[in-house]
Protein backbone atom coordinates (compact mmCIF):
# COMPACT_ATOMS: atom_id res chain seq x y z
CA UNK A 1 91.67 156.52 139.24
CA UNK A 2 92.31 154.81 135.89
CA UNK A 3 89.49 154.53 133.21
CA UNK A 4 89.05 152.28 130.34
CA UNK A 5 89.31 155.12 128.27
CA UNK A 6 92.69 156.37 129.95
CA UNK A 7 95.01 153.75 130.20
CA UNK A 8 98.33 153.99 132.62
CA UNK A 9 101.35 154.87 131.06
CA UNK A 10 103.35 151.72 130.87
CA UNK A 11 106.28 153.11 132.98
CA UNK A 12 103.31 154.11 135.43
CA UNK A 13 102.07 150.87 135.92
CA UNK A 14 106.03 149.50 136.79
CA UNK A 15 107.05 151.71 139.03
CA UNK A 16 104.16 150.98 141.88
CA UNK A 17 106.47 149.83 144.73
CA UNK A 18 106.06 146.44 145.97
CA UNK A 19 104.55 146.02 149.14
CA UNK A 20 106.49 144.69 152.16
CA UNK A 21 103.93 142.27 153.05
CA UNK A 22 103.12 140.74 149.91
CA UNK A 23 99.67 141.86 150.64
CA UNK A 24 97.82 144.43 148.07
CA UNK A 25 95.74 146.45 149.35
CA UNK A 26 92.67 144.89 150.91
CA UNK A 27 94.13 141.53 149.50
CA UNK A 28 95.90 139.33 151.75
CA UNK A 29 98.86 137.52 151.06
CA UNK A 30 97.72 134.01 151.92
CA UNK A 31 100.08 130.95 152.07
CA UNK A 32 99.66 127.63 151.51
CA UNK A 33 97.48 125.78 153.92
CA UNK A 34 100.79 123.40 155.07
CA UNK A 35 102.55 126.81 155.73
CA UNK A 36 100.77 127.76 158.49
CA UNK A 37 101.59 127.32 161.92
CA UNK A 38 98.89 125.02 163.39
CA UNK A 39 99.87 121.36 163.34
CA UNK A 40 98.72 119.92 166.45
CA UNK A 41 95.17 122.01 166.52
CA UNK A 42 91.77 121.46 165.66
CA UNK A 43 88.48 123.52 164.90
CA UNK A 44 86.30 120.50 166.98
CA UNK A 45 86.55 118.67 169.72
CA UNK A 46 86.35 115.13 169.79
CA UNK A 47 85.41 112.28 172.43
CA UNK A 48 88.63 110.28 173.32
CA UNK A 49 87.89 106.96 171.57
CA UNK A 50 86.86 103.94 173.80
CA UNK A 51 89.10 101.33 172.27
CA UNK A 52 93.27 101.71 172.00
CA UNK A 53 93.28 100.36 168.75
CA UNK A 54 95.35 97.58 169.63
CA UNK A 55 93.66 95.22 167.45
CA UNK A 56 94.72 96.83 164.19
CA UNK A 57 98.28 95.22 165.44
CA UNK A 58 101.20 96.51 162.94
CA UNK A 59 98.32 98.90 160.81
CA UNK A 60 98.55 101.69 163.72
CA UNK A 61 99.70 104.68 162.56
CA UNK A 62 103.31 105.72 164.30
CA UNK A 63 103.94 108.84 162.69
CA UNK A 64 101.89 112.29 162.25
CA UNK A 65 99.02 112.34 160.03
CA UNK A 66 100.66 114.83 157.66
CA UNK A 67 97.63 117.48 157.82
CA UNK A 68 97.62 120.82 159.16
CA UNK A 69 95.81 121.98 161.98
CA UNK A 70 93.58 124.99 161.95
CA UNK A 71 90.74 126.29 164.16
CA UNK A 72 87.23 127.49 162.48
CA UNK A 73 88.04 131.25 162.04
CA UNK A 74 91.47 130.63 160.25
CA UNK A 75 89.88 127.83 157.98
CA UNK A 76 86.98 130.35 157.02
CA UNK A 77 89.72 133.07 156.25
CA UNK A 78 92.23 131.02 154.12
CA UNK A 79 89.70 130.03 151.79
CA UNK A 80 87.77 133.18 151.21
CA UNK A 81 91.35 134.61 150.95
CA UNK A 82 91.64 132.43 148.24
CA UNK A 83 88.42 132.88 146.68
CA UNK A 84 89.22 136.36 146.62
CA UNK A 85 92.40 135.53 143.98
CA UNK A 86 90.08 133.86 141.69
CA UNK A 87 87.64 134.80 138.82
CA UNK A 88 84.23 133.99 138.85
CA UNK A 89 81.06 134.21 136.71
CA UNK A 90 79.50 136.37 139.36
CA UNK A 91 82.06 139.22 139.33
CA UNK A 92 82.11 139.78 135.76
CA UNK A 93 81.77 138.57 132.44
CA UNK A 94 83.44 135.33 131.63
CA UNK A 95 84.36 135.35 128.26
CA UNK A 96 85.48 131.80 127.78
CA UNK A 97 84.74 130.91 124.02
CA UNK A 98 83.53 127.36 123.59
CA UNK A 99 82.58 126.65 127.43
CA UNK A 100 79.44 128.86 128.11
CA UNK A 101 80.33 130.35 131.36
CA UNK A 102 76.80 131.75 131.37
CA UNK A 103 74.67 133.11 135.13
CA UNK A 104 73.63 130.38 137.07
CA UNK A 105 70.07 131.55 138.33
CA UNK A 106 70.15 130.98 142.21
CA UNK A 107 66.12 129.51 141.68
CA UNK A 108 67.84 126.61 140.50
CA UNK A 109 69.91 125.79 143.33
CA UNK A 110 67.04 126.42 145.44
CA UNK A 111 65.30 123.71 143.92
CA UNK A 112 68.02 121.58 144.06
CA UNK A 113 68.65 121.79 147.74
CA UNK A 114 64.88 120.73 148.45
CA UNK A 115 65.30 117.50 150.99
CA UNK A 116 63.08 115.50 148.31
CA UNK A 117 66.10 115.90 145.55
CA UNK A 118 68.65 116.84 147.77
CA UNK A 119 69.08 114.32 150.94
CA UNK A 120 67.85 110.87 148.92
CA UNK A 121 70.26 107.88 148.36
CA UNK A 122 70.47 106.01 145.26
CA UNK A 123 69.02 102.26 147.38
CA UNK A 124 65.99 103.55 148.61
CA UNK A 125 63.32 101.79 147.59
CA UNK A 126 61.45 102.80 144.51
CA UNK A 127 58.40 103.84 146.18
CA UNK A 128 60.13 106.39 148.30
CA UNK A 129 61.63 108.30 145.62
CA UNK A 130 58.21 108.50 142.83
CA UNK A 131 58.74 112.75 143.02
CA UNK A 132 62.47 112.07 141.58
CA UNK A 133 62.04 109.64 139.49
CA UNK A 134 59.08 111.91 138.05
CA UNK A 135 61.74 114.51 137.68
CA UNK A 136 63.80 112.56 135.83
CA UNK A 137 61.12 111.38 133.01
CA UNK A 138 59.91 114.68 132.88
CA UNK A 139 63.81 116.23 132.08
CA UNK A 140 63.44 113.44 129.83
CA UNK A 141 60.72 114.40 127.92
CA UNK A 142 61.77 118.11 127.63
CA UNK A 143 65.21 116.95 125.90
CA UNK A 144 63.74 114.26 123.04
CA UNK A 145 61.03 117.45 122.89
CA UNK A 146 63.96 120.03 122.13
CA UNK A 147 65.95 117.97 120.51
CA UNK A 148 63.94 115.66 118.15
CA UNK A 149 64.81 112.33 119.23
CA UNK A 150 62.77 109.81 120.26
CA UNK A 151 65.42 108.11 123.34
CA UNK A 152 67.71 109.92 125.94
CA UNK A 153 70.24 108.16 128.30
CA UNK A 154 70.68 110.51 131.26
CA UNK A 155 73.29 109.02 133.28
CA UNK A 156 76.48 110.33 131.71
CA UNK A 157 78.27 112.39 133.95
CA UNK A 158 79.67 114.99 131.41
CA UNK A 159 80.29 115.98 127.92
CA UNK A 160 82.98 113.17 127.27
CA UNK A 161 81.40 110.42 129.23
CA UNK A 162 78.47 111.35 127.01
CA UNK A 163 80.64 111.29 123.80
CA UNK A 164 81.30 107.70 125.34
CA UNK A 165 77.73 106.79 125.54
CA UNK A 166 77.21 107.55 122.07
CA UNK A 167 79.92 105.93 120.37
CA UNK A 168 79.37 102.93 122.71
CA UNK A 169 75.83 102.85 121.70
CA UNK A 170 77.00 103.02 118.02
CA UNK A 171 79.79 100.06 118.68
CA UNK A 172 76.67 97.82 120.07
CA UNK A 173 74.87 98.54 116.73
CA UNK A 174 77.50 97.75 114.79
CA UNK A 175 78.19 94.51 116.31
CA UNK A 176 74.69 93.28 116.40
CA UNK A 177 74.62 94.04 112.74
CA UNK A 178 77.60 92.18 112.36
CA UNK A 179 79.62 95.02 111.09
CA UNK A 180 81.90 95.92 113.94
CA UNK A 181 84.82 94.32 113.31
CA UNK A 182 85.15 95.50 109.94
CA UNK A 183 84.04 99.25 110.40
CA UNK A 184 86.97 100.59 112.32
CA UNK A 185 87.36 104.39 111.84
CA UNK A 186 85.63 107.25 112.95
CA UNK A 187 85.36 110.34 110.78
CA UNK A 188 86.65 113.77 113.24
CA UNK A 189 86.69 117.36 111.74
CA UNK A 190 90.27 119.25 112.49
CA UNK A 191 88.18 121.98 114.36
CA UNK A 192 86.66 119.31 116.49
CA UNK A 193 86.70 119.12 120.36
CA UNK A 194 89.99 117.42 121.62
CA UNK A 195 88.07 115.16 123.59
CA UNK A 196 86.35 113.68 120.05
CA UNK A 197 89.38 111.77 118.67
CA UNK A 198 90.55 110.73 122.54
CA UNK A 199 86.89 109.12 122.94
CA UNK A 200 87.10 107.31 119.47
CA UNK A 201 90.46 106.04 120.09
CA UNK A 202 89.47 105.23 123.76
CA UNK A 203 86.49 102.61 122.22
CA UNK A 204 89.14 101.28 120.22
CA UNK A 205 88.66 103.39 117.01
CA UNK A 206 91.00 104.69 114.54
CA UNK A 207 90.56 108.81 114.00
CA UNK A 208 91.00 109.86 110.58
CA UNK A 209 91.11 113.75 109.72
CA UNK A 210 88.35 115.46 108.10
CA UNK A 211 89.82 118.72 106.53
CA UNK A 212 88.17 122.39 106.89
CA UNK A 213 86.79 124.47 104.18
CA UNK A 214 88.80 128.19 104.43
CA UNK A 215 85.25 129.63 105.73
CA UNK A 216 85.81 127.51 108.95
CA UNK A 217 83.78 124.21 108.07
CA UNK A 218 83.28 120.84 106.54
CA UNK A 219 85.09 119.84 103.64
CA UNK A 220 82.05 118.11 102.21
CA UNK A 221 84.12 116.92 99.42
CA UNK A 222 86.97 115.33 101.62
CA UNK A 223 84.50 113.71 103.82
CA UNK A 224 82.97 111.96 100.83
CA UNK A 225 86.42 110.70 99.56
CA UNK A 226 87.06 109.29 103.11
CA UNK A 227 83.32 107.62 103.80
CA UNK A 228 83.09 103.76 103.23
CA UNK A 229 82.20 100.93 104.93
CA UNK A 230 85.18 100.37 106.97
CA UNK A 231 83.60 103.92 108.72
CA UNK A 232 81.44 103.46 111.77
CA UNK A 233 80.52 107.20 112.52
CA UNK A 234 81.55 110.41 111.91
CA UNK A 235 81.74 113.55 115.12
CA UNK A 236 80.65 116.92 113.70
CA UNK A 237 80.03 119.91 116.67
CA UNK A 238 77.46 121.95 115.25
CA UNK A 239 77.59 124.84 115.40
CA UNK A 240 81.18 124.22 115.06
CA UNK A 241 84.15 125.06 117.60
CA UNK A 242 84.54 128.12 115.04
CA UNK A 243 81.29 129.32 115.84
CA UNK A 244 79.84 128.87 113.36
CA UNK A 245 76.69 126.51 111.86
CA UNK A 246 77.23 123.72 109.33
CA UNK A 247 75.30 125.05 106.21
CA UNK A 248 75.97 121.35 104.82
CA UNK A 249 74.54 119.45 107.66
CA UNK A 250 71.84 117.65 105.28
CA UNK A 251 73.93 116.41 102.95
CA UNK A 252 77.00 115.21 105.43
CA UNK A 253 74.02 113.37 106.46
CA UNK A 254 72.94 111.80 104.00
CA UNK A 255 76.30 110.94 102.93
CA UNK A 256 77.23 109.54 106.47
CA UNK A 257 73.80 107.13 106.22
CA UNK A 258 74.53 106.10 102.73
CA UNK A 259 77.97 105.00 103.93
CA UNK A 260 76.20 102.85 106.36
CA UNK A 261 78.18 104.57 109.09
CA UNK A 262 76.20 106.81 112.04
CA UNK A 263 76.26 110.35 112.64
CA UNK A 264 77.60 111.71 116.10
CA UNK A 265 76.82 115.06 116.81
CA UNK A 266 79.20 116.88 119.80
CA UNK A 267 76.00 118.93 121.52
CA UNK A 268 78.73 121.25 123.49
CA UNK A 269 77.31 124.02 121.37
CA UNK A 270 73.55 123.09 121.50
CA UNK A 271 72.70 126.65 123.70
CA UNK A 272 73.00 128.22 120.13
CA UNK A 273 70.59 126.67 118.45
CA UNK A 274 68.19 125.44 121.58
CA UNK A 275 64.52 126.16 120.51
CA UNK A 276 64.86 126.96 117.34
CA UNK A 277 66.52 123.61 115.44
CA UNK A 278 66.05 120.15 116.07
CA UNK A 279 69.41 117.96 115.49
CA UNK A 280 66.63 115.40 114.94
CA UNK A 281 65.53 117.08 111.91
CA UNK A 282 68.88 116.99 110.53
CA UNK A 283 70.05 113.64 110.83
CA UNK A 284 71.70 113.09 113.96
CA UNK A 285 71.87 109.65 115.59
CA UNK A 286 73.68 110.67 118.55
CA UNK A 287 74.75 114.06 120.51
CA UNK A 288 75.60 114.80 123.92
CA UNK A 289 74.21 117.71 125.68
CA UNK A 290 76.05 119.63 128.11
CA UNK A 291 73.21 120.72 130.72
CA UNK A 292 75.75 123.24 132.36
CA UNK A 293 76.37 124.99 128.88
CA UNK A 294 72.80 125.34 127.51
CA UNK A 295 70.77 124.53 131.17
CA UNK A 296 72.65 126.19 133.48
CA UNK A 297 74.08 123.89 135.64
CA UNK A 298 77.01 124.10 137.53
CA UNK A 299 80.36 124.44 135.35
CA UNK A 300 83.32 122.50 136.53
CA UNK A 301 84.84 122.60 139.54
CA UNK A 302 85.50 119.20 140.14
CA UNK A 303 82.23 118.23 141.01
CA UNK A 304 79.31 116.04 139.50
CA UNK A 305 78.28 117.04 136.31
CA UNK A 306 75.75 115.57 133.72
CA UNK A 307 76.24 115.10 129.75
CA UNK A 308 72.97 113.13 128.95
CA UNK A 309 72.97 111.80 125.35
CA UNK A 310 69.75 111.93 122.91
CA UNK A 311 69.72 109.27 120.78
CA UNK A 312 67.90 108.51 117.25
CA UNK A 313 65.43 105.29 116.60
CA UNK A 314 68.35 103.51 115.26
CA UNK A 315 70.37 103.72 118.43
CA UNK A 316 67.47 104.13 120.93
CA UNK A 317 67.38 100.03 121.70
CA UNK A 318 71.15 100.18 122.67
CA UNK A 319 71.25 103.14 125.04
CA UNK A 320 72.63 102.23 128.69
CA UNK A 321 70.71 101.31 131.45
CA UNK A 322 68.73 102.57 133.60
CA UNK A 323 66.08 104.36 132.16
CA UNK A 324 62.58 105.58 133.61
CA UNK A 325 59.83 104.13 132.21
CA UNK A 326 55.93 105.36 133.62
CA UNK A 327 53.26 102.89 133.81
CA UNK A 328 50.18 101.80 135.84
CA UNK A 329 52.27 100.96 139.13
CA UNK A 330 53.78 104.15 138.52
CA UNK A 331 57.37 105.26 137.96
CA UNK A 332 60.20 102.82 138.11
CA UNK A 333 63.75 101.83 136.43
CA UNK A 334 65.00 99.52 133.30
CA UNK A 335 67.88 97.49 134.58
CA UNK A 336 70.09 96.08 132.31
CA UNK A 337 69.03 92.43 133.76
CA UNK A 338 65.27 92.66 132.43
CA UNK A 339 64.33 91.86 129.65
CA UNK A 340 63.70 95.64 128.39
CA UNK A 341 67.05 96.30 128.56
CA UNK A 342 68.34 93.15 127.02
CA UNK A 343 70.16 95.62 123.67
CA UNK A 344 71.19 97.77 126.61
CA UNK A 345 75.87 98.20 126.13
CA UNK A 346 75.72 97.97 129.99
CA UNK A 347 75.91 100.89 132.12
CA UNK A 348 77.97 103.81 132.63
CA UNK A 349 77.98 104.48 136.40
CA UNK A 350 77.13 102.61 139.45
CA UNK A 351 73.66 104.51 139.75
CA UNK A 352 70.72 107.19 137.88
CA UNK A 353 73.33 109.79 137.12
CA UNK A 354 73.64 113.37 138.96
CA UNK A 355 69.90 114.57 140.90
CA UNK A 356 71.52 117.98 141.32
CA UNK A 357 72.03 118.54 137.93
CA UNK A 358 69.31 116.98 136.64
CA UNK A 359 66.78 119.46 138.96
CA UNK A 360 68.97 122.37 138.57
CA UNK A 361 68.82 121.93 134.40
CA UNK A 362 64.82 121.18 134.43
CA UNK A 363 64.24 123.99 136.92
CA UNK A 364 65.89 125.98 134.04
CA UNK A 365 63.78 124.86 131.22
CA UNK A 366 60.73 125.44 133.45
CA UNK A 367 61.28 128.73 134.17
CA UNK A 368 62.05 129.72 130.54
CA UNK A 369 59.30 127.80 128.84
CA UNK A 370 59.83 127.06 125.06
CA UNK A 371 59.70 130.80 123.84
CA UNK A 372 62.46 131.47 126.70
CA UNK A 373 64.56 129.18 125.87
CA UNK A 374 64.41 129.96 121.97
CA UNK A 375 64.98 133.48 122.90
CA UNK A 376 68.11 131.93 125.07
CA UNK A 377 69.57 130.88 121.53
CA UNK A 378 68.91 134.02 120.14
CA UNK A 379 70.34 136.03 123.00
CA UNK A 380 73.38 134.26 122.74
CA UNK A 381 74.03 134.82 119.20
CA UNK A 382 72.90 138.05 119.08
CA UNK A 383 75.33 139.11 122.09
CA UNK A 384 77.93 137.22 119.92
CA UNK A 385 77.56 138.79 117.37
CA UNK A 386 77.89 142.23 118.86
CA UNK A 387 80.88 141.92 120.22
CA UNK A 388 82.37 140.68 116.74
CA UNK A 389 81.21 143.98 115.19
CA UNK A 390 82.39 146.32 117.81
CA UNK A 391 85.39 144.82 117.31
CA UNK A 392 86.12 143.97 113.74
CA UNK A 393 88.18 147.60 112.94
CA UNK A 394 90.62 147.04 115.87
CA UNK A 395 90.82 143.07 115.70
CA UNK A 396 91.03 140.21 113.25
CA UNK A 397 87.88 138.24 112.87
CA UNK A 398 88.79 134.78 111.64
CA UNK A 399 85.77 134.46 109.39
CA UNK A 400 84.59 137.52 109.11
CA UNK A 401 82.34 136.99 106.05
CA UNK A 402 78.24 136.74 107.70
CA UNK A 403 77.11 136.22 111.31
CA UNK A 404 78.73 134.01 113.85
CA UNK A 405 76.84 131.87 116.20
CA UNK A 406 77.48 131.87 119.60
CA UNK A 407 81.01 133.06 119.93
CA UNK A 408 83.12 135.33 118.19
CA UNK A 409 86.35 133.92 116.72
CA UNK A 410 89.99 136.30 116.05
CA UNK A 411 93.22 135.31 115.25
CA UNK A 412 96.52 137.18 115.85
CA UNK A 413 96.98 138.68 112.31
CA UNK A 414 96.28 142.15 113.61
CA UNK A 415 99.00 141.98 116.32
CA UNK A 416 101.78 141.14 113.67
CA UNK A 417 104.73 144.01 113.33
CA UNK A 418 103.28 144.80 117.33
CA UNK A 419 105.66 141.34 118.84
CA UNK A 420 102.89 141.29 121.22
CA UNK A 421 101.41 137.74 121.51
CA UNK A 422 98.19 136.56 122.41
CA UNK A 423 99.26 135.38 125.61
CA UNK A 424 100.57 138.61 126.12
CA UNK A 425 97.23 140.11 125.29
CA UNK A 426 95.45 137.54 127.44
CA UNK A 427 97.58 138.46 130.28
CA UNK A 428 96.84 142.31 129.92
CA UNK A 429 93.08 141.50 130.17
CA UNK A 430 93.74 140.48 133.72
CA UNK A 431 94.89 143.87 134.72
CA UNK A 432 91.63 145.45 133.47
CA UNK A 433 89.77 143.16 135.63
CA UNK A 434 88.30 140.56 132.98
CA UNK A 435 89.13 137.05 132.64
CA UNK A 436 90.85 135.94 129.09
CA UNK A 437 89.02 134.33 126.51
CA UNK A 438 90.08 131.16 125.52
CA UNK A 439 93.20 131.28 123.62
CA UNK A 440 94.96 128.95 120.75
CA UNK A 441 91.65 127.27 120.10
CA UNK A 442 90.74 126.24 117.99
CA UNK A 443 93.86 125.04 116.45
CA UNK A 444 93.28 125.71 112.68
CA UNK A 445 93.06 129.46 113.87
CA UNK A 446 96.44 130.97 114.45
CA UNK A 447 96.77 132.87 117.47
CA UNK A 448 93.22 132.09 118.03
CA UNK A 449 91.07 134.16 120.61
CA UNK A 450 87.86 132.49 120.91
CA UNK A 451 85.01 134.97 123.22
CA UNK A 452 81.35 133.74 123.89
CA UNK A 453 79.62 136.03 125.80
CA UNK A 454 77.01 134.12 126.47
CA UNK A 455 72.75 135.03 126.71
CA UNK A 456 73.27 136.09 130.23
CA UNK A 457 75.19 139.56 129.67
CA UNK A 458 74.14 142.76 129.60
CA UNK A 459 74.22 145.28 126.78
CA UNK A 460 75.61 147.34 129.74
CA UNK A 461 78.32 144.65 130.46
CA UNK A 462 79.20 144.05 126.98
CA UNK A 463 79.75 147.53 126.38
CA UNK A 464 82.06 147.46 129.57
CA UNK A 465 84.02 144.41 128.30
CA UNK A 466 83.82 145.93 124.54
CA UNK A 467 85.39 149.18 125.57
CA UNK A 468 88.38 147.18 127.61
CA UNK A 469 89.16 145.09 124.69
CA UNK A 470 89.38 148.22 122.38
CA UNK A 471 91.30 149.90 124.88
CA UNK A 472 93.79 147.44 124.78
CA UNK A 473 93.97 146.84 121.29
CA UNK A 474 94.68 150.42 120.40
CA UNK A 475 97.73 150.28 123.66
CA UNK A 476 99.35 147.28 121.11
CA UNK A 477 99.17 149.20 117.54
CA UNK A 478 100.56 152.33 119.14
CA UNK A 479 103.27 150.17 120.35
CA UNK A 480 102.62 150.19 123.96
CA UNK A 481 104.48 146.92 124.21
CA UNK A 482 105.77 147.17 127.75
CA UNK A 483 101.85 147.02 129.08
CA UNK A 484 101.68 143.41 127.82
CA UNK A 485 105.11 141.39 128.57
CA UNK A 486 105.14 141.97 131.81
CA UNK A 487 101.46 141.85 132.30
CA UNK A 488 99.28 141.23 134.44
CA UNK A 489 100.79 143.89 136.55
CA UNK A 490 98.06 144.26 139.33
CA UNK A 491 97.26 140.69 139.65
CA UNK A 492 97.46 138.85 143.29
CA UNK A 493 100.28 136.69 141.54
CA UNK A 494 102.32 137.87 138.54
CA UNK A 495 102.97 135.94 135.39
CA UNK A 496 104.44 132.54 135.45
CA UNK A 497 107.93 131.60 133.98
CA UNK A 498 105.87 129.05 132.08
CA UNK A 499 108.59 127.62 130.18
CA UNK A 500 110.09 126.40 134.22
CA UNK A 501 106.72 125.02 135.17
CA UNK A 502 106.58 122.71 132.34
CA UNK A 503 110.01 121.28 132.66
CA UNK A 504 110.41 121.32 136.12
CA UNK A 505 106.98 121.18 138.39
CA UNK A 506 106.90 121.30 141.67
CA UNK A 507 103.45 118.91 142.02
CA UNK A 508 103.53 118.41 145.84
CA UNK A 509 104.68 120.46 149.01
CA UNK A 510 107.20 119.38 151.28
CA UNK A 511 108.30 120.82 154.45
CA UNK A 512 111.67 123.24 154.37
CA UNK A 513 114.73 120.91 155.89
CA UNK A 514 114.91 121.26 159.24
CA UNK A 515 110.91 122.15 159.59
CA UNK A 516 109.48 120.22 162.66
CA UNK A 517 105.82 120.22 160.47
CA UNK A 518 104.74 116.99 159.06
CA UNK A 519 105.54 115.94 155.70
């Protein structure tokens, strides 16, 4: 059995023969659901329906549905077979940099799944839901509390819908100022999130370029030259996308608020700094907060999400609708028809925003209490931090002058004379069981390998990834190139011809010719 600190012999690792089933090992070789054989089953059985249909006239359907059958066990086993192909926070350490792929405690889906959150619909009457509604002011509360602010709208659905709410909230401002139509730009850092430039240009914005010092931030200098009053905000992350905190937050503040322009603050990166500073205190106006990156709520997946947006006294009278307010009578909503709500931009979605989330994230703060979730922030740097060190001999940093926040940032200068890639690193990762980090971002880093660890990791796992990574590193100088380019070797699936995906995709099945299943 191979260890970390004994790495196959490239010509070892090629050589395995292939198996004759496609299966390996334990892994089975599953096919795609309209493969299979079972087109005219089905796992239930249902009533034969009372009516023919014949009064949908020409809208009957004449031809087969077009979805595989399958019964109950085979549905169970094709999709744990596939669950078995993919990565997942809780087989490992997910070292995404930039996305916080951090434990989700199982307390908080508990709480979640309690009828009282879980099985109420957004029309019930008012009275009916007082416990969620309670919920909701109280998440409330704990956010303007953390971050300093004195409004929050909770109903954005995710990081970019809550960029949205921000810079929508800063549009209404402008216009009932009577400045909108003549501030027209919005200020975006290079290292910035993509989605910060698509979301200005999506509320009808122009994006002009804010350049980067060479210790990965702010150009204070070229953000002065570019502030007037034809600017309506600026979009700073902080920390940064580098990792790493603005040290000239203050005065890009102050210079942002003499311009008369307001300053947006991308929260993706809030978990670093949770409990210990206040984007409040340093001039922010507006900043989304991811609750699955610093409250541990569900990441991704396709499913609801929540980006609620904290908003400063300037903004507070334009944030969307609804909002819980707590009085005598007891909890209720602001609608954007009463009169509290009159500033209100509109809304963003048809109802409250995500319950799930919204229990899952306070259940989170509850638990940790304000010293836990300051020692969160610290965790996460500090685990950071160590991996940068362990592996500053072997790799690049791409600042390596003082302490990163809460991911560690390389580029590819220490693979060069080695013509191994990062890709091709990425892709060796795989074999020794970890998941890449994010590559190629952020784009002002070359080759860039971006790795947050996250507060939830072990020392123990750290070490584990830390020892893989070094491993790996030391295969490339000694010129082990053949481990890498056709890497990953022992993965369900090998590597992609990438270069054929991207020209020519194949983006929906269709039955072989001659194939009596459905199309």
């Amino acid at each position: 059995m191979n260890t970390v600190g004994r790495p196959t012999a490239p010509n070892q690792v090629q050589t395995k023969p292939a198996t004759l089933t496609g299966g390996r090992g334990l892994l089975q070789n599953e096919a795609l659901i309209f493969e299979g054989d079972g087109w005219g089953k089905t796992g239930v059985d249902l009533p034969e329906p009372k009516t023919d249909g014949s009064d949908l006239g020409d809208l009957v359907r004449k031809d087969p549905i077009g979805l595989p059958g399958l019964s109950e066990p085979e549905t169970m086993r094709h999709y744990v077979r596939l669950s078995q192909k993919n990565h997942a926070i809780d087989l490992a350490i997910y070292p995404l940099g930039s996305c916080t792929m951090k434990h989700n405690p199982r307390l908080n889906e508990k709480m979640a799944r309690l009828p009282g959150f879980s099985d109420i619909h957004p029309l019930q009457p008012i009275s009916t839901v007082q416990g969620a509604l309670e919920l909701m002011d109280t998440l409330a509360h704990w956010l303007k509390t953390l971050t300093g602010m004195p409004a929050v709208a909770l109903s954005p659905k995710a990081g970019a819908h809550g960029e949205l709410c921000g810079l929508m909230a800063i549009r209404a401002a402008h216009e009932a100022s009577g400045q909108h139509e003549k501030r027209r730009k919005v200020l975006v850092p290079t290292s910035a999130h993509g989605t910060n430039p698509a979301t200005a240009a999506f509320v009808g914005y122009s994006v002009v370029e804010v350049a980067q010092t060479e210790d990965g931030r702010v150009d204070v200098a070229d953000l002065a030259s570019k502030l007037g009053d034809d600017v309506a905000a600026i979009m700073v992350t902080n920390p940064n996308t580098c990792g790493l905190f603005e040290r000239d937050i203050l005065e890009i503040s102050r210079l942002t608020h003499e311009a008369g322009a307001y300053f947006y603050c991308d929260g993706a990166n809030f978990n670093a700094i949770v409990g210990r500073v206040r984007p409040g205190d340093l001039g922010v106006d507006a900043m989304h907060i991811n609750l699955h990156k610093t409250f541990s709520t569900p990441h991704g997946g396709g499913g609801p999400g929540a980006g609620p947006v904290v908003l400063s006294e300037a903004l507070a009278p334009f944030a969307p609708a609804p909002w819980v307010v707590h009085d005598d009578g007891g909890y209720r909503l602001i609608e954007r028809e009463e009169d509290e709500a009159e500033q209100a931009f509109g809304r963003l979605c048809a109802f409250q925003g995500q319950m799930g989330m919204y229990t899952r994230a306070l259940s989170y703060m509850m638990s940790h209490g304000a010293d836990g979730l300051r020692q969160v922030a610290e965790d996460a740097v500090l685990n950071a931090n160590y991996i940068k060190a362990r592996l500053g001999d072997l790799m690049s940093a791409a600042f390596p002058d003082g302490p990163c926040m809460h991911e560690a940032l390389f580029d590819d200068e220490w693979l060069k004379g080695t013509d191994i890639t990062t890709l091709d690193f990425a892709k060796a990762m795989i074999d020794e069981g970890f998941h890449p980090m994010t590559m190629y971002f952020p784009l002002v880093v070359h080759g860039a390998m971006l790795i947050e660890p996250t507060e939830t990791e072990s020392k123990a796992e750290l070490d584990r990834f830390i020892e893989a990574m070094r491993a790996l590193a030391g295969a490339a100088k000694a010129g082990d190139v053949d481990r890498f380019k056709g890497a990953p070797f022992h993965a369900p699936l090998k590597r992609l011809d990438e270069t054929r995906a991207a020209r020519s995709p194949v983006l929906r099945w269709t039955a072989p010719e001659g194939s009596n299943k459905a199309a």
